[in-house]
Protein backbone atom coordinates (compact mmCIF):
# COMPACT_ATOMS: atom_id res chain seq x y z
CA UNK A 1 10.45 -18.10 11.84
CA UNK A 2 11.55 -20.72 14.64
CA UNK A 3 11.97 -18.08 17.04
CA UNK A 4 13.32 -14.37 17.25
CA UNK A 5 14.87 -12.18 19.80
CA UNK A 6 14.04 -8.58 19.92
CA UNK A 7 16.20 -6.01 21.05
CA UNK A 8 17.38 -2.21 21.07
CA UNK A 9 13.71 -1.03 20.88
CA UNK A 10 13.72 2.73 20.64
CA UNK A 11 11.29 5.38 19.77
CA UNK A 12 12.31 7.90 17.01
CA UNK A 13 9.42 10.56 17.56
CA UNK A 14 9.82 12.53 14.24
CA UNK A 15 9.14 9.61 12.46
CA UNK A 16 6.51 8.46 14.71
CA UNK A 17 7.42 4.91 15.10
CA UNK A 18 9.50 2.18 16.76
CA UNK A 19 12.76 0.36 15.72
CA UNK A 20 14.25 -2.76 16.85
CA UNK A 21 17.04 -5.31 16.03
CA UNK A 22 15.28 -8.70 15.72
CA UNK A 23 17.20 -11.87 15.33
CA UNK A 24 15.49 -14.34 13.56
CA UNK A 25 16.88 -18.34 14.22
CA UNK A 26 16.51 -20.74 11.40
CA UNK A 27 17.76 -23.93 10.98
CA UNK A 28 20.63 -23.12 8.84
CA UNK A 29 21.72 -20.58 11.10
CA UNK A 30 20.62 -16.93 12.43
CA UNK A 31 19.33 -13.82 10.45
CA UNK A 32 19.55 -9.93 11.76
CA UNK A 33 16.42 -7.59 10.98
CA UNK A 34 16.67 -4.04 11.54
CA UNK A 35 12.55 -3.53 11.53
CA UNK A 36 10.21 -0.45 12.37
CA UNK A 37 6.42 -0.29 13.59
CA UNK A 38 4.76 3.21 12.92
CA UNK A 39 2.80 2.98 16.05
CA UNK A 40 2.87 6.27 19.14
CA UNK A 41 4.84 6.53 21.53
CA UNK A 42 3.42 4.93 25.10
CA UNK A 43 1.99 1.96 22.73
CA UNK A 44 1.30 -1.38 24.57
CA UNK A 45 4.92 -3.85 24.84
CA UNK A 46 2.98 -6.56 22.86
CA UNK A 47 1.29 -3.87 20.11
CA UNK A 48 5.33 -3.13 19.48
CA UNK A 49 6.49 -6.56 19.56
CA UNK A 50 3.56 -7.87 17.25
CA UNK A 51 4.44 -4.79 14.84
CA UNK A 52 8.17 -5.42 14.98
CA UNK A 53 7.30 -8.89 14.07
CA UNK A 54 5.19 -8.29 10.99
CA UNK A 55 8.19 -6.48 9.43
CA UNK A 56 10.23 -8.60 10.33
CA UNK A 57 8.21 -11.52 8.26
CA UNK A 58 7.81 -8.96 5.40
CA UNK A 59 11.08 -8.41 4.79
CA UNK A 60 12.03 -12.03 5.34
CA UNK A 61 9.19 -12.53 2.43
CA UNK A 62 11.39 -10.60 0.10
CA UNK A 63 14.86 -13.03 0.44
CA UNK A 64 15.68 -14.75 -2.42
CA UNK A 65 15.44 -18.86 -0.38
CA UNK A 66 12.10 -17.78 0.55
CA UNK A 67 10.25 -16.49 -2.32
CA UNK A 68 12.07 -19.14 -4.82
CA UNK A 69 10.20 -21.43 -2.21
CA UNK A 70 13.66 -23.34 -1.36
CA UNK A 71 12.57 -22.69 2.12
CA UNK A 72 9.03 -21.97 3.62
CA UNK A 73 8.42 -19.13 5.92
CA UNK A 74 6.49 -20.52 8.91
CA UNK A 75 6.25 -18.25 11.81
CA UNK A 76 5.54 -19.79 15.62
């Protein structure tokens, strides 16, 4: 990941976790992540952000460049 941008963080209490938009920038262009974090409500900004993040990388994990190893996932 080169760098992301996170945004529309809202809580959805009756699933007891966070959910964000998080643009992910790559050199061939930008990817859009629709990612959750089961963490409480009240949780510390950067306890979100780093949860948002690690879905974010897990689902990137899954696309086909990445786990044919035609590009390498490095996150910053």
């Amino acid at each position: 990941m080169n760098s992301s941008e996170i945004s529309n963080v809202t809580y959805c209490a009756s699933k007891g976790s966070y959910r964000a938009d998080i643009k992910v920038a790559r050199p061939d262009g930008e990817t859009w992540l629709l990612c959750t974090a089961s963490l409480s409500e009240g949780a510390p900004t950067e306890i979100v952000r780093q949860g948002l993040l690690q879905d974010a990388v897990r689902q990137m994990q899954y696309m086909p460049e990445i786990r044919s190893g035609r590009d390498t996932l490095i996150v910053k």
